[in-house]
C-alpha atoms as a PDB file:
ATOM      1  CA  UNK A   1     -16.517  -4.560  -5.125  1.00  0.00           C
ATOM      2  CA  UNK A   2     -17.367  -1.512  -7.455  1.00  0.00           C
ATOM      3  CA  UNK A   3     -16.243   1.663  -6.401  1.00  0.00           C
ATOM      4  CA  UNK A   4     -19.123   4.262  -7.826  1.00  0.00           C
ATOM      5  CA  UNK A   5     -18.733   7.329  -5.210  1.00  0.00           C
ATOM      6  CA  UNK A   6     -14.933   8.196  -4.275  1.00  0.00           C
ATOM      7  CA  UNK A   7     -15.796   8.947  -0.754  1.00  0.00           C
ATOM      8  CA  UNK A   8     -16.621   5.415   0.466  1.00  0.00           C
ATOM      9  CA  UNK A   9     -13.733   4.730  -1.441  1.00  0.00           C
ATOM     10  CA  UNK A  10     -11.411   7.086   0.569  1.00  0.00           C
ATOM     11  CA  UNK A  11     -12.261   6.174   3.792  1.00  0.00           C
ATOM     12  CA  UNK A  12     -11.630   2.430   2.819  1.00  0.00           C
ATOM     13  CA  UNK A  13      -8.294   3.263   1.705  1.00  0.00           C
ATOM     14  CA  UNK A  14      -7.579   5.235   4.531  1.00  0.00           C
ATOM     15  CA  UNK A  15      -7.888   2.304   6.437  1.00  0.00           C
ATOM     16  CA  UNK A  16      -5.757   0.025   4.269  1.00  0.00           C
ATOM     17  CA  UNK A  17      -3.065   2.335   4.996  1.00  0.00           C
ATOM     18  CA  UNK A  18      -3.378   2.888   8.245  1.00  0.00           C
ATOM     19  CA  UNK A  19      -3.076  -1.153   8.614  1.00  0.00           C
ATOM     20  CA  UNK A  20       0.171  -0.597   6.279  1.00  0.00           C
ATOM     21  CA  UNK A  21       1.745   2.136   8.435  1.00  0.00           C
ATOM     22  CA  UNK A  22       0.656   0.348  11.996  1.00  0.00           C
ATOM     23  CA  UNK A  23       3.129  -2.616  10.383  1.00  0.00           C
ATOM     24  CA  UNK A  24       5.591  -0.384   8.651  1.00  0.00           C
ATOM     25  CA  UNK A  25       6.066   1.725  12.006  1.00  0.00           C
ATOM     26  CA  UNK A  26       7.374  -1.826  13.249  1.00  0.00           C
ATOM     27  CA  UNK A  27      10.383  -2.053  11.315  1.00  0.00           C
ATOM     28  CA  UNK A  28      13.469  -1.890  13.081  1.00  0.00           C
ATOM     29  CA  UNK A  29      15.188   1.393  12.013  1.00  0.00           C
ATOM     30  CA  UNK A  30      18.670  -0.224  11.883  1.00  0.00           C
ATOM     31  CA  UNK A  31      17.081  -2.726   9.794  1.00  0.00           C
ATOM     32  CA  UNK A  32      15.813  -1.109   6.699  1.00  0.00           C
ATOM     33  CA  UNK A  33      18.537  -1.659   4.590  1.00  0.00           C
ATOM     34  CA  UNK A  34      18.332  -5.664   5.519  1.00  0.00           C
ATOM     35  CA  UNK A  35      17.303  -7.809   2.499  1.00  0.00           C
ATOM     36  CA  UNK A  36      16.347 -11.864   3.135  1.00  0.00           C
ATOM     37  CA  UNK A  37      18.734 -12.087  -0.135  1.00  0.00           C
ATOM     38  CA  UNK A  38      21.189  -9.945  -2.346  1.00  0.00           C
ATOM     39  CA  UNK A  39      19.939  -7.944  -5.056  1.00  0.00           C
ATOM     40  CA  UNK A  40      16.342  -8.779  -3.546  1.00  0.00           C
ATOM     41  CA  UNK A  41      14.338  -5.406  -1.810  1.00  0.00           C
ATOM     42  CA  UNK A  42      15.389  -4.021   1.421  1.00  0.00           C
ATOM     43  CA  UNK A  43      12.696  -3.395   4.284  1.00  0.00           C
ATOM     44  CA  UNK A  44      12.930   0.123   2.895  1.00  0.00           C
ATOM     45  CA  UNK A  45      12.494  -0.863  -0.490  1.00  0.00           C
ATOM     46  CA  UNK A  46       9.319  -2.174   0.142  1.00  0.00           C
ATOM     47  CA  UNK A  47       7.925   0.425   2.515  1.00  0.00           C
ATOM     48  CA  UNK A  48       9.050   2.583  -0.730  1.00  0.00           C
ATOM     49  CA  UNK A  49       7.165   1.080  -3.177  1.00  0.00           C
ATOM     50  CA  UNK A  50       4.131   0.615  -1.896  1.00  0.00           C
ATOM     51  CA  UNK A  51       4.030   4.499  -1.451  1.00  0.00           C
ATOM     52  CA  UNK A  52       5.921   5.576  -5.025  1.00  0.00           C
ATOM     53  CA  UNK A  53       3.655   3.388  -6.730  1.00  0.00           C
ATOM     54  CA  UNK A  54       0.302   4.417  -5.167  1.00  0.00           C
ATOM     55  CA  UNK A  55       1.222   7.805  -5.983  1.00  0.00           C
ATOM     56  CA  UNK A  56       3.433   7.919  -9.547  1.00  0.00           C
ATOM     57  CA  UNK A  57       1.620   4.942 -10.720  1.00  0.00           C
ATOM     58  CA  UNK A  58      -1.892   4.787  -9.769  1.00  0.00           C
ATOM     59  CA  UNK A  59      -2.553   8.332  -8.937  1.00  0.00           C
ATOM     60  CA  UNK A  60      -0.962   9.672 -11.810  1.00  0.00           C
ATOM     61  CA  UNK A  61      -2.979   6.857 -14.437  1.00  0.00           C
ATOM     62  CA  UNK A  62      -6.191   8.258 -12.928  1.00  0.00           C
ATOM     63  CA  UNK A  63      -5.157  11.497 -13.963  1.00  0.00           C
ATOM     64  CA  UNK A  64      -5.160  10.077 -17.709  1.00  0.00           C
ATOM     65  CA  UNK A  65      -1.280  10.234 -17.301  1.00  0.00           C
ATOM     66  CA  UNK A  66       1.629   8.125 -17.995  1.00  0.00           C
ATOM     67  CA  UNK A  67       3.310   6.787 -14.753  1.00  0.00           C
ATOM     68  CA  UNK A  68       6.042   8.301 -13.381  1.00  0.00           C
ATOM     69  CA  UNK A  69       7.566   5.767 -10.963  1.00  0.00           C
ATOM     70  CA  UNK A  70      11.295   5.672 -10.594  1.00  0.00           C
ATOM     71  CA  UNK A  71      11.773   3.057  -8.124  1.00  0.00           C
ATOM     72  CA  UNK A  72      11.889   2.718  -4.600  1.00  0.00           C
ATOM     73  CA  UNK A  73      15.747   3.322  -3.698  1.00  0.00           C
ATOM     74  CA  UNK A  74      16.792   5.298  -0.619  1.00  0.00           C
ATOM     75  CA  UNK A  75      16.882   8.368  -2.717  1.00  0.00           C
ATOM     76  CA  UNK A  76      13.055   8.740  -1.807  1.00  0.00           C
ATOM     77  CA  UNK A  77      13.189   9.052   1.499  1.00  0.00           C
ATOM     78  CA  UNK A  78      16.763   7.554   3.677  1.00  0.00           C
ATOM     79  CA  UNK A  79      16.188   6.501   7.227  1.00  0.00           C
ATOM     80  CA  UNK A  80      13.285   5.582   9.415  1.00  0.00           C
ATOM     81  CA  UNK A  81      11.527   8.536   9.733  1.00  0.00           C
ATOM     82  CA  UNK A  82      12.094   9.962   6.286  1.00  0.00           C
ATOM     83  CA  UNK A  83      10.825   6.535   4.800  1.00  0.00           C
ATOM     84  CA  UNK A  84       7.564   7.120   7.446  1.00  0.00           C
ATOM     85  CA  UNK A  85       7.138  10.799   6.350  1.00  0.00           C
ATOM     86  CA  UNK A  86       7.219   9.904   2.367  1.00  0.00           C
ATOM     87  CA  UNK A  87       4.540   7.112   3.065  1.00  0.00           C
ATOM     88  CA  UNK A  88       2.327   9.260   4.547  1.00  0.00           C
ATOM     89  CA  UNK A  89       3.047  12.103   1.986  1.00  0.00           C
ATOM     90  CA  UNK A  90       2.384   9.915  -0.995  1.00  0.00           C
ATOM     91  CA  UNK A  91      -0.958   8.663  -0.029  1.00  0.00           C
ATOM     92  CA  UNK A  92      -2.015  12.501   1.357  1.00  0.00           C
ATOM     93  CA  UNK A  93      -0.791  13.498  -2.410  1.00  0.00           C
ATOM     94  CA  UNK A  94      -3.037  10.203  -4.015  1.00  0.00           C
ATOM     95  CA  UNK A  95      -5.655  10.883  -1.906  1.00  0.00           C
ATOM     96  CA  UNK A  96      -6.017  14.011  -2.789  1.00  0.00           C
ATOM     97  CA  UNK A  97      -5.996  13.221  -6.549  1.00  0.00           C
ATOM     98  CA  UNK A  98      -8.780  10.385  -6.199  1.00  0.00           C
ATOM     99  CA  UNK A  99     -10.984  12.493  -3.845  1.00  0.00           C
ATOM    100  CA  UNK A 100     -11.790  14.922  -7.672  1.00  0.00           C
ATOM    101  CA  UNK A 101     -12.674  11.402  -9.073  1.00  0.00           C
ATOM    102  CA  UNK A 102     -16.825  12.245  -9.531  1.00  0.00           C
ATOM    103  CA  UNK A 103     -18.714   8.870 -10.309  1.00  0.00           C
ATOM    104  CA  UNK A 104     -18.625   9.648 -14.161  1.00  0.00           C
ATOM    105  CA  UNK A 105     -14.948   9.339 -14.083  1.00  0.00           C
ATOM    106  CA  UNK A 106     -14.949   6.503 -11.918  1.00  0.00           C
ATOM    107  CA  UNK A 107     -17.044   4.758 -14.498  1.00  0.00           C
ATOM    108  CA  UNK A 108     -14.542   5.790 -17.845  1.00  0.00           C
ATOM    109  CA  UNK A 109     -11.494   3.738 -18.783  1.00  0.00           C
ATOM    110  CA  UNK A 110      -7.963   4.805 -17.546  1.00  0.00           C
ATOM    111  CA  UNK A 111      -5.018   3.211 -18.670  1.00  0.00           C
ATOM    112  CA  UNK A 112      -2.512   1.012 -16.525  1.00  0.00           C
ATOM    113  CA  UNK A 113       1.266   1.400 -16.365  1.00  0.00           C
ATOM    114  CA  UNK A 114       1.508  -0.776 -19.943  1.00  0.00           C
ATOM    115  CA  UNK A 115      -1.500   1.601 -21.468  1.00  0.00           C
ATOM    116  CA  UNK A 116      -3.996  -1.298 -21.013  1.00  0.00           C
ATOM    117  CA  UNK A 117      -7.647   0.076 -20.794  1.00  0.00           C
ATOM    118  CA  UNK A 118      -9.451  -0.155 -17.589  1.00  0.00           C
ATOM    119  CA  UNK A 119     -12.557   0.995 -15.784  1.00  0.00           C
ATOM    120  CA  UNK A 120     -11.096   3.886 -13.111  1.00  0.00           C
ATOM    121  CA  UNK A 121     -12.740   2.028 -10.261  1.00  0.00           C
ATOM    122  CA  UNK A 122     -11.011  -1.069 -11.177  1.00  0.00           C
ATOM    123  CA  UNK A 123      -7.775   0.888 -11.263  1.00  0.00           C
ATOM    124  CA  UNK A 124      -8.254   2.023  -7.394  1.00  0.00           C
ATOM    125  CA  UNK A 125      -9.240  -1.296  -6.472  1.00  0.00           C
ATOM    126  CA  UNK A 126      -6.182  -2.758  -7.878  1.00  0.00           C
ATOM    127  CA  UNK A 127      -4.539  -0.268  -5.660  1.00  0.00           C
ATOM    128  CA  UNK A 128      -5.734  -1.473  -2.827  1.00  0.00           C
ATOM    129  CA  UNK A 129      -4.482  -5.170  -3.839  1.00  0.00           C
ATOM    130  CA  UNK A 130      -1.055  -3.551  -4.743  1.00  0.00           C
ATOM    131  CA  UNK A 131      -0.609  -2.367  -1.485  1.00  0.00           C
ATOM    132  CA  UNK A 132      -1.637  -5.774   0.642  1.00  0.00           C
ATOM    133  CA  UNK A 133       0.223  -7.700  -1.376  1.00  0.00           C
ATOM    134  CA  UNK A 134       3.383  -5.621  -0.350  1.00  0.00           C
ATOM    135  CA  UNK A 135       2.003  -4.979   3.420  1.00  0.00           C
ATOM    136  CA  UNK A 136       2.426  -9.048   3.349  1.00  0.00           C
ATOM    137  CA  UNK A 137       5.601  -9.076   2.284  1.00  0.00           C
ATOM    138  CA  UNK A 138       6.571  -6.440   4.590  1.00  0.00           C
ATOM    139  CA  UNK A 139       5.304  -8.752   7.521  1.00  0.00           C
ATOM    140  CA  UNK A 140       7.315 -11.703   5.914  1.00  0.00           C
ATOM    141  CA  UNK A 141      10.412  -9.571   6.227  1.00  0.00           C
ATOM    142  CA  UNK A 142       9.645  -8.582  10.105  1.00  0.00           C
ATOM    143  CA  UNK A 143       8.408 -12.196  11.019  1.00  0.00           C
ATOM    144  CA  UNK A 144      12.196 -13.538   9.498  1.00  0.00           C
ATOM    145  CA  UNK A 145      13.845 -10.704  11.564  1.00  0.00           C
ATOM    146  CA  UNK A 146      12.057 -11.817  14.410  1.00  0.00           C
ATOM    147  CA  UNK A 147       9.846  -8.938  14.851  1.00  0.00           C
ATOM    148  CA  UNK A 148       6.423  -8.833  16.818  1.00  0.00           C
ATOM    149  CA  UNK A 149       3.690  -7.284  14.895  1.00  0.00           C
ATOM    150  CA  UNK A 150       0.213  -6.449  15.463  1.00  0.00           C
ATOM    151  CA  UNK A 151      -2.452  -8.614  14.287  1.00  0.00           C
ATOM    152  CA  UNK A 152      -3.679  -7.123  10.922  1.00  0.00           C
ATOM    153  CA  UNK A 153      -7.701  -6.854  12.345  1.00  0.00           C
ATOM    154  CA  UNK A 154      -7.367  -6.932  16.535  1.00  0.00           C
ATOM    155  CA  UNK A 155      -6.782 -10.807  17.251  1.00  0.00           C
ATOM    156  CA  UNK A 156      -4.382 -13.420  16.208  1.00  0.00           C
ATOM    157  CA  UNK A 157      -4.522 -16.646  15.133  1.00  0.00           C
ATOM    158  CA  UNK A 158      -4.364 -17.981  18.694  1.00  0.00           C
ATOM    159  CA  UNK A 159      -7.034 -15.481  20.157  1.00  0.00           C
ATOM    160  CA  UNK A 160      -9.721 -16.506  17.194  1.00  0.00           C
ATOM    161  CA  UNK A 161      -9.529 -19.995  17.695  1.00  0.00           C
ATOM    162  CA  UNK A 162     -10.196 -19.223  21.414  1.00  0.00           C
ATOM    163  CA  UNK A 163     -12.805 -17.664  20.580  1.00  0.00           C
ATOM    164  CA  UNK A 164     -14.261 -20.072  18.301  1.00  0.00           C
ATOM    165  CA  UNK A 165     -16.791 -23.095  18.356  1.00  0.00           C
ATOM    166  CA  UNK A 166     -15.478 -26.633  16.748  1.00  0.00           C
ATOM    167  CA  UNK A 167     -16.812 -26.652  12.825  1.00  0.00           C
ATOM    168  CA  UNK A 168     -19.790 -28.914  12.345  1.00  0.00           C
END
């Protein structure tokens, strides 16, 4: 996929997170400090990350800056609704960096957190991956703690196969 105008890019990424915060409004607020593992990431650690690093990482590279990610501890944003509020504040704030992104600049080279050279579009797209990859751990973590989820596009597993004709 090749991202040449910013606004069919926008409303793509809107919907990424908007599948990210359906699952992240899931977590169990007494549970975001819960870890599978010690010194692995919290709940909260995740749900941290994916929004720090959308916005000091890819939003800032895009900007021909260096990245300005910190980590993802609870001094971004401590307790459920603070961790909520900073994920939707981060991607407002990248949003609103990528919507001045004109198709020239989505066609020069940025540079990625270790200054290697690529395309701007690229960059976004790899934001996108950045965040699924995350979202899936982030239903890992609530499928171990025994949480019930929504179905990432409208039906599960079960409900498709319902659905579907035997393969030929």
């Amino acid at each position: 996929m090749e991202i040449s105008r910013i606004e069919t890019f926008l409303s793509y990424f809107d919907n990424i997170h908007a599948r990210t915060m359906r699952v992240a409004r899931c977590s169990p607020p007494d549970k975001l400090n819960w870890s599978y593992a010690p010194q692995k990431w919290t709940l909260g650690d995740l749900l941290r990350h994916i929004a720090a690093v959308k916005r000091y990482v890819f939003a800032e590279n895009v900007q021909g800056r260096p990245s300005a990610y910190h980590g993802c501890g609870p001094e971004l944003a401590d307790g459920y609704n603070a961790v909520l509020a900073f994920m939707e504040r981060m991607h407002a704030e990248s949003v609103e960096t990528f919507r001045r992104l004109t198709p020239e600049l989505l066609a020069t080279k940025t540079s990625t957190a270790d200054g290697t050279p690529i395309a701007t579009w690229k960059w976004l797209r790899a934001a996108v991956e950045h965040e699924c990859h995350h979202r899936g751990q982030v239903y890992m973590y609530l499928g171990m703690l025994g949480v019930q989820t929504p179905p990432i596009f409208g039906l599960t597993s079960e409900e498709m196969r319902s659905l579907s004709v035997p393969p030929r």
